[in-house]
N, C-alpha and C. Protein backbone atom coordinates (compact mmCIF):
# COMPACT_ATOMS: atom_id res chain seq x y z
N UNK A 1 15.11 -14.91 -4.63
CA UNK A 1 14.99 -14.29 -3.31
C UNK A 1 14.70 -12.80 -3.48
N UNK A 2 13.85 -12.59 -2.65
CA UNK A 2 13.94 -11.10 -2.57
C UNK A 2 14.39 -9.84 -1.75
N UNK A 3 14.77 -8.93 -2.05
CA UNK A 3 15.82 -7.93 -1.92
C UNK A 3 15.82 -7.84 -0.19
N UNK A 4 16.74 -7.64 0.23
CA UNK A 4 16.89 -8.07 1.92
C UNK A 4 16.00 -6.34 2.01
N UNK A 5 15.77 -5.84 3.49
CA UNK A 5 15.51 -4.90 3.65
C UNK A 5 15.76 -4.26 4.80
N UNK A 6 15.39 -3.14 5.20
CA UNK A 6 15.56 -2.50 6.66
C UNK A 6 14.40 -2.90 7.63
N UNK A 7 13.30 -3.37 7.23
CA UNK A 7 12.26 -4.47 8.31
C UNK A 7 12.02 -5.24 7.69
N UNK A 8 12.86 -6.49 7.99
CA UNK A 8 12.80 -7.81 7.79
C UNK A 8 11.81 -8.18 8.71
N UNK A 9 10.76 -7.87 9.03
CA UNK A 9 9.64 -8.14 10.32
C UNK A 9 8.68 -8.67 9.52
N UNK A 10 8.06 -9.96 10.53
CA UNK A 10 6.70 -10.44 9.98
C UNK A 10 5.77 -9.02 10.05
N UNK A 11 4.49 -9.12 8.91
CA UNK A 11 3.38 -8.11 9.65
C UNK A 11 3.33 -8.11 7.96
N UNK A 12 2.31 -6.81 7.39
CA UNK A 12 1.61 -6.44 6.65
C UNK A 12 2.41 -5.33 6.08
N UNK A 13 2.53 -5.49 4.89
CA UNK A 13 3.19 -4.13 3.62
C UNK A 13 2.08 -3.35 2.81
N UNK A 14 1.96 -2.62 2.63
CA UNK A 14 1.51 -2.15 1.12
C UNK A 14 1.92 -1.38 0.64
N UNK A 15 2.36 -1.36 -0.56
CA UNK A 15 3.18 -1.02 -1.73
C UNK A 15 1.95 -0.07 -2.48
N UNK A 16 2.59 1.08 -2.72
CA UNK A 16 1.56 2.09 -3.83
C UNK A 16 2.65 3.07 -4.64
N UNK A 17 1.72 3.69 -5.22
CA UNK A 17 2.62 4.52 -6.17
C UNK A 17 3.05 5.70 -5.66
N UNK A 18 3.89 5.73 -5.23
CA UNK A 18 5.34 6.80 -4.48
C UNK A 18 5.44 8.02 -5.12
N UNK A 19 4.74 8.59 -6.68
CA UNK A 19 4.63 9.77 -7.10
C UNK A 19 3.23 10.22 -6.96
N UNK A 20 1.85 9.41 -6.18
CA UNK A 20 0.96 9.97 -6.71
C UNK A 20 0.62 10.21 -5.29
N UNK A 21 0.37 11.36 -5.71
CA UNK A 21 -0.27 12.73 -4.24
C UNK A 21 -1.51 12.24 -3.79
N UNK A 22 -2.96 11.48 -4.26
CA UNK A 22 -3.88 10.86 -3.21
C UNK A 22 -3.09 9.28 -2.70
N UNK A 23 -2.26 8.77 -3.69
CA UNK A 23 -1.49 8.10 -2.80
C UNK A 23 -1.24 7.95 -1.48
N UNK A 24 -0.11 8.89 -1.15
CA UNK A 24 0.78 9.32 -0.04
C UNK A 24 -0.38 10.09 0.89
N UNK A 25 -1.53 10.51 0.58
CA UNK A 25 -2.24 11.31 1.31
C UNK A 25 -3.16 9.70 1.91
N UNK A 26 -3.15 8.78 1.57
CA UNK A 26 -3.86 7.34 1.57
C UNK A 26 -2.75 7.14 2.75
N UNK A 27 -1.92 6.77 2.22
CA UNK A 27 -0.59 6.43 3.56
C UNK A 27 -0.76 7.37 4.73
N UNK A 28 -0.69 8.64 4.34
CA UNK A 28 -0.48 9.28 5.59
C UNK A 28 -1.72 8.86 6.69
N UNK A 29 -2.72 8.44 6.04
CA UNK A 29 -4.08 8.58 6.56
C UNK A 29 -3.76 7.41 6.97
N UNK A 30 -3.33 6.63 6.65
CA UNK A 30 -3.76 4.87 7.50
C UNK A 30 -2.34 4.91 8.61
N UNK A 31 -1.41 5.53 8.66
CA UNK A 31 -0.49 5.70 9.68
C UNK A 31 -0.61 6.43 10.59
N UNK A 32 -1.35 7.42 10.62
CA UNK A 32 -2.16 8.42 11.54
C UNK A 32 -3.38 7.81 12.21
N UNK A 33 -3.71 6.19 11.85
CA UNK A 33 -4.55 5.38 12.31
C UNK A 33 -3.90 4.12 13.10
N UNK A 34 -2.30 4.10 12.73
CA UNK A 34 -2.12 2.97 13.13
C UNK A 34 -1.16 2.97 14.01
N UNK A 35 -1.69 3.54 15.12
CA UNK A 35 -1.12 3.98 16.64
C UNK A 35 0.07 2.34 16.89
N UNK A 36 -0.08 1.25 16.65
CA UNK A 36 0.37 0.07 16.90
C UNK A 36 1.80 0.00 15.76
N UNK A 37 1.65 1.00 14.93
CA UNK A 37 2.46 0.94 13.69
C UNK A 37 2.57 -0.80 13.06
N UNK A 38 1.94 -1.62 12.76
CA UNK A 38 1.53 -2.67 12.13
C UNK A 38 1.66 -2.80 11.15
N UNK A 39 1.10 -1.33 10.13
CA UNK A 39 1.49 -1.63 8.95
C UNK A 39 2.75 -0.61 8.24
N UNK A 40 3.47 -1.29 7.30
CA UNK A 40 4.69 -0.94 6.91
C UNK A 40 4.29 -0.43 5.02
N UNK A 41 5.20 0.46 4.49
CA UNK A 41 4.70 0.74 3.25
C UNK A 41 6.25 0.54 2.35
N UNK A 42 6.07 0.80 0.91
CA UNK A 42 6.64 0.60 0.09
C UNK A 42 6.00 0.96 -1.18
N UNK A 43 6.97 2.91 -1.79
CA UNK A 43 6.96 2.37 -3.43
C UNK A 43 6.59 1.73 -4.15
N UNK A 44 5.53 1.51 -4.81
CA UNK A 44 5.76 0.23 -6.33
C UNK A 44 7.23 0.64 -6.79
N UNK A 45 7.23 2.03 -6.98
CA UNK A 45 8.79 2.25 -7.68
C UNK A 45 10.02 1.66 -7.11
N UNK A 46 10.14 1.62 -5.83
CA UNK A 46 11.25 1.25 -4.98
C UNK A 46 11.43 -0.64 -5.05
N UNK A 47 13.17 -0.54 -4.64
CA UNK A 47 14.02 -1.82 -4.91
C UNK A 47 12.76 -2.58 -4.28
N UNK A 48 12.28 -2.81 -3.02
CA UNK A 48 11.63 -4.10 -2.18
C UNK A 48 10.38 -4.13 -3.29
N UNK A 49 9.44 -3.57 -3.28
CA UNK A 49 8.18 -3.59 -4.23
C UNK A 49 9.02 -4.24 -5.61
N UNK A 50 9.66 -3.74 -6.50
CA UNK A 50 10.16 -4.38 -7.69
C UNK A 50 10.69 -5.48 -7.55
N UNK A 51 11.30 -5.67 -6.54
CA UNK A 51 11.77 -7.45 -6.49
C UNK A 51 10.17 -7.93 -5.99
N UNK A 52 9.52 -8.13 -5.16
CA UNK A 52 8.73 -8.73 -5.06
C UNK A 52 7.48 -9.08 -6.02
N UNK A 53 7.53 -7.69 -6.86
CA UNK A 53 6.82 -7.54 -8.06
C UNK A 53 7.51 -8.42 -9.56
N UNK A 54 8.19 -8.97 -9.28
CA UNK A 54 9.39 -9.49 -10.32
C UNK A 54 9.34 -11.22 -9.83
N UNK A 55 9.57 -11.66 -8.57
CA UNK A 55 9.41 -12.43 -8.53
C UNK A 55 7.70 -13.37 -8.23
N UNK A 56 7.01 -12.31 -8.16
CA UNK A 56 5.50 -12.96 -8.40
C UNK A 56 4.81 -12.57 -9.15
N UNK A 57 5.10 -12.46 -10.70
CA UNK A 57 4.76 -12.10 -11.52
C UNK A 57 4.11 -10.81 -12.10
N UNK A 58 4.18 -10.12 -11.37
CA UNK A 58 3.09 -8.87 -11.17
C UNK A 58 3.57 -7.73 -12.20
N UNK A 59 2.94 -6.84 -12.81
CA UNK A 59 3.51 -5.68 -13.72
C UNK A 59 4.27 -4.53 -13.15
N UNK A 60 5.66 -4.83 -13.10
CA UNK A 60 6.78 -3.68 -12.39
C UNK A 60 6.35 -2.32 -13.00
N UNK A 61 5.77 -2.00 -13.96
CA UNK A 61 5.42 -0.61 -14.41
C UNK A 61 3.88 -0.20 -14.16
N UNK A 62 3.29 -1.19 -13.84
CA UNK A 62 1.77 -0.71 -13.74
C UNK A 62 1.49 -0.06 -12.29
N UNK A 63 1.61 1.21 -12.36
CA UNK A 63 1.31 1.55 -11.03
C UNK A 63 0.18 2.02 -10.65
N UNK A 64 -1.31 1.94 -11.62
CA UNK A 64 -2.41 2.10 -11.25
C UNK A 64 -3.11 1.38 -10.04
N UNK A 65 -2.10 0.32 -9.05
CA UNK A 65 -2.80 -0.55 -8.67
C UNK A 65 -2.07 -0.43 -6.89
N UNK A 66 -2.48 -0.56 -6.09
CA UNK A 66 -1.72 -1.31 -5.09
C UNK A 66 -1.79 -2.53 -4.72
N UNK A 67 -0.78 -3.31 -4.11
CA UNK A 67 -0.64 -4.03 -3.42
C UNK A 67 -0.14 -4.52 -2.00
N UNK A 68 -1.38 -5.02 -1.20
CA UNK A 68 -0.99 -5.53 -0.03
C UNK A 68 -0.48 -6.71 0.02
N UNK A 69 0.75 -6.99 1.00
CA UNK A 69 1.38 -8.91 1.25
C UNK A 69 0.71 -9.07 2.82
N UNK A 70 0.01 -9.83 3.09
CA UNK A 70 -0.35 -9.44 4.34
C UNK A 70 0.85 -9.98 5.35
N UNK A 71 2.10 -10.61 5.08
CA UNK A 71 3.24 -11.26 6.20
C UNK A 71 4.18 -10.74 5.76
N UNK A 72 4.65 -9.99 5.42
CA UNK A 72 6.12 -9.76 4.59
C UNK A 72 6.92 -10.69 4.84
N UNK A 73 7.44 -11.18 6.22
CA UNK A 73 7.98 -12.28 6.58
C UNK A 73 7.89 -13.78 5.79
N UNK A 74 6.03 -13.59 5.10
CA UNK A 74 6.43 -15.13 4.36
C UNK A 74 6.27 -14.22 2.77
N UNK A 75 6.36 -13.55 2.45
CA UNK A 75 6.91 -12.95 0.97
C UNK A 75 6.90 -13.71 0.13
N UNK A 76 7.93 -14.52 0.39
CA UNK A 76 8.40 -15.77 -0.57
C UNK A 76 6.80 -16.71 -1.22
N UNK A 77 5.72 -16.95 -0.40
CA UNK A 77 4.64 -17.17 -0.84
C UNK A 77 4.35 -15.88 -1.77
N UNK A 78 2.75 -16.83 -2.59
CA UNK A 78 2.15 -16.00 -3.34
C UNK A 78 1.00 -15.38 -2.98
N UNK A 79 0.79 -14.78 -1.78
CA UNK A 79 -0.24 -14.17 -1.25
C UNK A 79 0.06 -12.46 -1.27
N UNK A 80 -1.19 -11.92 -1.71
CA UNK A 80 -1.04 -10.44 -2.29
C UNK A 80 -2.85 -10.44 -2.44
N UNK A 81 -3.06 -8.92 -2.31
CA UNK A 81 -4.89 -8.64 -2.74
C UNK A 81 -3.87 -7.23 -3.53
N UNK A 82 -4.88 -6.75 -4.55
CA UNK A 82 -4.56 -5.58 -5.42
C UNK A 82 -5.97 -4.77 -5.12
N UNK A 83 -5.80 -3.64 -5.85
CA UNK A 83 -6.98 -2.63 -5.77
C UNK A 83 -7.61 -2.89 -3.86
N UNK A 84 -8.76 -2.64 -4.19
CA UNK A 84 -9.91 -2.21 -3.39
C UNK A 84 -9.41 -3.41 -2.61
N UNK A 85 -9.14 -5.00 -3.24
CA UNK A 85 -8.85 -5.43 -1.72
C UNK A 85 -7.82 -5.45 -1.12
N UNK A 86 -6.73 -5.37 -1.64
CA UNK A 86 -5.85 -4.85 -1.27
C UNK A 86 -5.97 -3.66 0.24
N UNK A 87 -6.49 -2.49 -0.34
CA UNK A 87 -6.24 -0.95 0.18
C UNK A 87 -7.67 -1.74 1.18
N UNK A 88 -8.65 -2.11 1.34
CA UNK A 88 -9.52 -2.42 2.69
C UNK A 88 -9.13 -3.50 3.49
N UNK A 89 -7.66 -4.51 3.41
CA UNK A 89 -7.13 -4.93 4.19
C UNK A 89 -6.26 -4.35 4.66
N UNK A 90 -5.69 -3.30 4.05
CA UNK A 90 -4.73 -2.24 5.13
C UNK A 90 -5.63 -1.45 5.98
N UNK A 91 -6.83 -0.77 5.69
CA UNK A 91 -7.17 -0.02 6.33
C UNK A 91 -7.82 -0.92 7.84
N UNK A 92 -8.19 -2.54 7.60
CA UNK A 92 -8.55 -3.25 8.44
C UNK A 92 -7.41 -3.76 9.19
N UNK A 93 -6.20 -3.33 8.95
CA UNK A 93 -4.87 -3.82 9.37
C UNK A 93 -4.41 -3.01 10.68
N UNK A 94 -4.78 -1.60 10.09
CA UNK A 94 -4.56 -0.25 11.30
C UNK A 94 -5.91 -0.33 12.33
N UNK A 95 -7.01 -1.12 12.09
CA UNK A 95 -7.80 -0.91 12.83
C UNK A 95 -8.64 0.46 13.35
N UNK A 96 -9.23 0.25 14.15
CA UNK A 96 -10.00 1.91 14.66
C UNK A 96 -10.69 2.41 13.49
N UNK A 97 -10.82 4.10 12.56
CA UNK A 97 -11.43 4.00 11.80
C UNK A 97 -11.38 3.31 10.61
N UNK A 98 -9.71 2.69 10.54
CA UNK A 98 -9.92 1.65 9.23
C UNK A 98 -10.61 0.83 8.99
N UNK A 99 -11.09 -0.02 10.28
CA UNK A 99 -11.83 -0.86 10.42
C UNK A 99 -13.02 -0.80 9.93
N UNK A 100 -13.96 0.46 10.15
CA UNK A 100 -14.84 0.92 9.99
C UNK A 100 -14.98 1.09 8.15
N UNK A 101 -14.23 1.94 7.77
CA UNK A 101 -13.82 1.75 6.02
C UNK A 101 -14.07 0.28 6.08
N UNK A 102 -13.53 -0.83 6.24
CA UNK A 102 -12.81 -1.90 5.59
C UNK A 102 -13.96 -2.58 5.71
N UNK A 103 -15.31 -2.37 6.31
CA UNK A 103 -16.65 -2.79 5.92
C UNK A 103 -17.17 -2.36 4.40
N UNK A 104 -16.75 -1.33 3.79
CA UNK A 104 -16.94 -1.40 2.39
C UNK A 104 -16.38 -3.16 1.40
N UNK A 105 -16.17 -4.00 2.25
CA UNK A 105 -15.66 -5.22 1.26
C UNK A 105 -16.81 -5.68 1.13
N UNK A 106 -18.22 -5.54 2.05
CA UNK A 106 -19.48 -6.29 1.25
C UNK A 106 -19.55 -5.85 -0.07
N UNK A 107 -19.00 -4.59 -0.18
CA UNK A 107 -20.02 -4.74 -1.92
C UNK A 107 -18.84 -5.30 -2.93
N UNK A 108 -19.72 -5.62 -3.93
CA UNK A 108 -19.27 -6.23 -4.91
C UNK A 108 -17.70 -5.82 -5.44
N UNK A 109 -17.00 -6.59 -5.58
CA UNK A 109 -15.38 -6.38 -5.80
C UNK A 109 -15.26 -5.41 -7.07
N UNK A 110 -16.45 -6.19 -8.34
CA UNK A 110 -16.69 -5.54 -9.75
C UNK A 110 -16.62 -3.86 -9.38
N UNK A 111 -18.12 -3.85 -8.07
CA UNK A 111 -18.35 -2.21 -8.38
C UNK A 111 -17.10 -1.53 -7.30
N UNK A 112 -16.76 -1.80 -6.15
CA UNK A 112 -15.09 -1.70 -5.67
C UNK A 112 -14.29 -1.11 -6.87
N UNK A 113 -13.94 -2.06 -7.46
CA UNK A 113 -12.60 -1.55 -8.73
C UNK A 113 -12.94 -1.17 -9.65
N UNK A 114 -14.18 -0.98 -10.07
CA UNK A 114 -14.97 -0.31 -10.67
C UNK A 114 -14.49 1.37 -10.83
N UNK A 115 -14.78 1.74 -8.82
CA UNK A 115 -14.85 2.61 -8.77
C UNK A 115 -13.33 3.14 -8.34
N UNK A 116 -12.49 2.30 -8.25
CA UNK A 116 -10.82 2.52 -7.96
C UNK A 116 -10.13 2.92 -9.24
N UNK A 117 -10.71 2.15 -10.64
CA UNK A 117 -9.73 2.09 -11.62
C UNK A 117 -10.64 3.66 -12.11
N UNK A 118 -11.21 4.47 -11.89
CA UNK A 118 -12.07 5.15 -12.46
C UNK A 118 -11.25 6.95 -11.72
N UNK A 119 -10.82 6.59 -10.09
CA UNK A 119 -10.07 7.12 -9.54
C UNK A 119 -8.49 7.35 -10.49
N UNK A 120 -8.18 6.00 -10.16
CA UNK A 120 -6.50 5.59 -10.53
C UNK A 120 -6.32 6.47 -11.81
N UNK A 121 -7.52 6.60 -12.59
CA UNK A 121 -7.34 7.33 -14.28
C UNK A 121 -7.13 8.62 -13.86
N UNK A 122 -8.23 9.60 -12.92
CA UNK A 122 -7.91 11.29 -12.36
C UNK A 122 -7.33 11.66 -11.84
N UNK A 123 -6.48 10.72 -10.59
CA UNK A 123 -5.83 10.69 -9.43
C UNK A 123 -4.64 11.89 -9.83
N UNK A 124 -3.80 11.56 -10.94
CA UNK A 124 -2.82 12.81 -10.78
C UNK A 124 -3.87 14.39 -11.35
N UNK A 125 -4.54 14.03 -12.41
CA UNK A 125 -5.08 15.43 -12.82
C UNK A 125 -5.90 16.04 -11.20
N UNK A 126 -6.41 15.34 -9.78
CA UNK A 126 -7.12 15.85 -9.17
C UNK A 126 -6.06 16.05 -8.00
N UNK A 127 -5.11 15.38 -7.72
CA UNK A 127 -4.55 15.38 -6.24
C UNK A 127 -2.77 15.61 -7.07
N UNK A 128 -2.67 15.66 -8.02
CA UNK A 128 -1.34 15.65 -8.61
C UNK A 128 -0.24 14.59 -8.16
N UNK A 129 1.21 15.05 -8.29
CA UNK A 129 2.34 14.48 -7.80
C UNK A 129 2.37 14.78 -6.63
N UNK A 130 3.35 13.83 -5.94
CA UNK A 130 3.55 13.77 -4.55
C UNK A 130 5.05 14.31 -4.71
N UNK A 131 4.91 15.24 -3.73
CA UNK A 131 6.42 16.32 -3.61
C UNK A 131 6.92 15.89 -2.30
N UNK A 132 7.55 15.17 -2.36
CA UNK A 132 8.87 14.42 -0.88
C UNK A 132 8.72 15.26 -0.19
N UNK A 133 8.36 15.57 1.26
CA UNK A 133 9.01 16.15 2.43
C UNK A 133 8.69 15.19 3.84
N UNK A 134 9.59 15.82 4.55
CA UNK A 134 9.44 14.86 5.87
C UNK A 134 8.13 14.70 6.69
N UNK A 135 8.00 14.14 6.87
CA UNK A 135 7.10 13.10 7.76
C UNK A 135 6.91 14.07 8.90
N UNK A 136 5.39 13.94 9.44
CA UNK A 136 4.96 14.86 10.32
C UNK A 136 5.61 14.24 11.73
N UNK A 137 5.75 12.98 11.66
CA UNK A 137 6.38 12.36 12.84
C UNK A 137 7.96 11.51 12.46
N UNK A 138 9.04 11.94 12.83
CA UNK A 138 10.00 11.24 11.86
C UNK A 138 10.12 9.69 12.00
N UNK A 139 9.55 9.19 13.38
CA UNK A 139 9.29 7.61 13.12
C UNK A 139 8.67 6.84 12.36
N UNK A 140 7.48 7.54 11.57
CA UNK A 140 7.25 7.30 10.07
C UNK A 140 8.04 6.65 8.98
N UNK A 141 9.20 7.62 9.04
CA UNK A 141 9.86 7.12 7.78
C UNK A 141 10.38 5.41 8.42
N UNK A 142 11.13 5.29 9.03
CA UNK A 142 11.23 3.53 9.80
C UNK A 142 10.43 2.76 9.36
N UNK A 143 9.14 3.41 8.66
CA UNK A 143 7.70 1.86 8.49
C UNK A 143 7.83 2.05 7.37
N UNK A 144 9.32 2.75 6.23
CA UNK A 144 9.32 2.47 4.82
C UNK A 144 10.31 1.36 4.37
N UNK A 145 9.91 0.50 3.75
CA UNK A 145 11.11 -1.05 3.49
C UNK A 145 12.18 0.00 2.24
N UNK A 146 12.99 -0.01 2.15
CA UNK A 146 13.93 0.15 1.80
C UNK A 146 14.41 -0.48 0.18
């Protein structure tokens, strides 16, 4: 089973890496889109991401990658997208300009993660660590699983 949480709610997660500064600048951007608040986030580092990452086999230390669950509610299944599809079903999740992004899934998945894992390598040397502070709106923090 995996780790109970503070939104036990059906709907859509994605899990990213919680120290990396285009990260969190990725989050901020798709929550500043998602007037409906729909989608919910999570740490790779944090308890909910590591149990879920533990019980579906996934690499608890590899944090070059994200992952979307699109139900959190059915968790317990093995449904998850990583990389590029992953991050263009969240942005198609918030709708409005995500939507618009999340038309990048015609091209090829190869040249997609291609061009993600190529990111994921500069990402701290260009956008650095992500330095904790509060949330421009404090109802924000509520759409983090715990």
């Amino acid at each position: 089973m995996i780790a109970n949480d503070n939104l036990n709610l059906p709907g859509p997660v994605l899990f990213f890496d919680g120290e990396c500064g285009l990260c969190y600048r990725v989050v901020l951007w798709l929550m500043r889109r998602d007037g409906r608040g729909v989608l919910r986030f999570a740490p790779l580092q944090g308890v909910a991401a590591q149990a879920y990452l533990r019980v579906h086999g996934l690499p608890t230390e590899d944090f070059d990658s994200l992952v979307y669950v699109p139900d959190w509610a059915a968790r317990e299944r093995r449904e998850f997208l990583l990389r590029t599809d992953g991050a263009l079903a969240a942005a198609r999740a918030v709708g409005g300009w995500g939507a618009v992004v999340a038309w990048a899934r015609v091209l090829p998945r190869a040249w997609r993660d291609g061009v993600y894992r190529v990111i994921a390598r500069w990402r701290y040397r260009i956008w650095g660590e992500w330095t904790p502070r509060p949330f421009a709106r404090p109802e924000w923090a509520a759409r983090f699983l715990t």
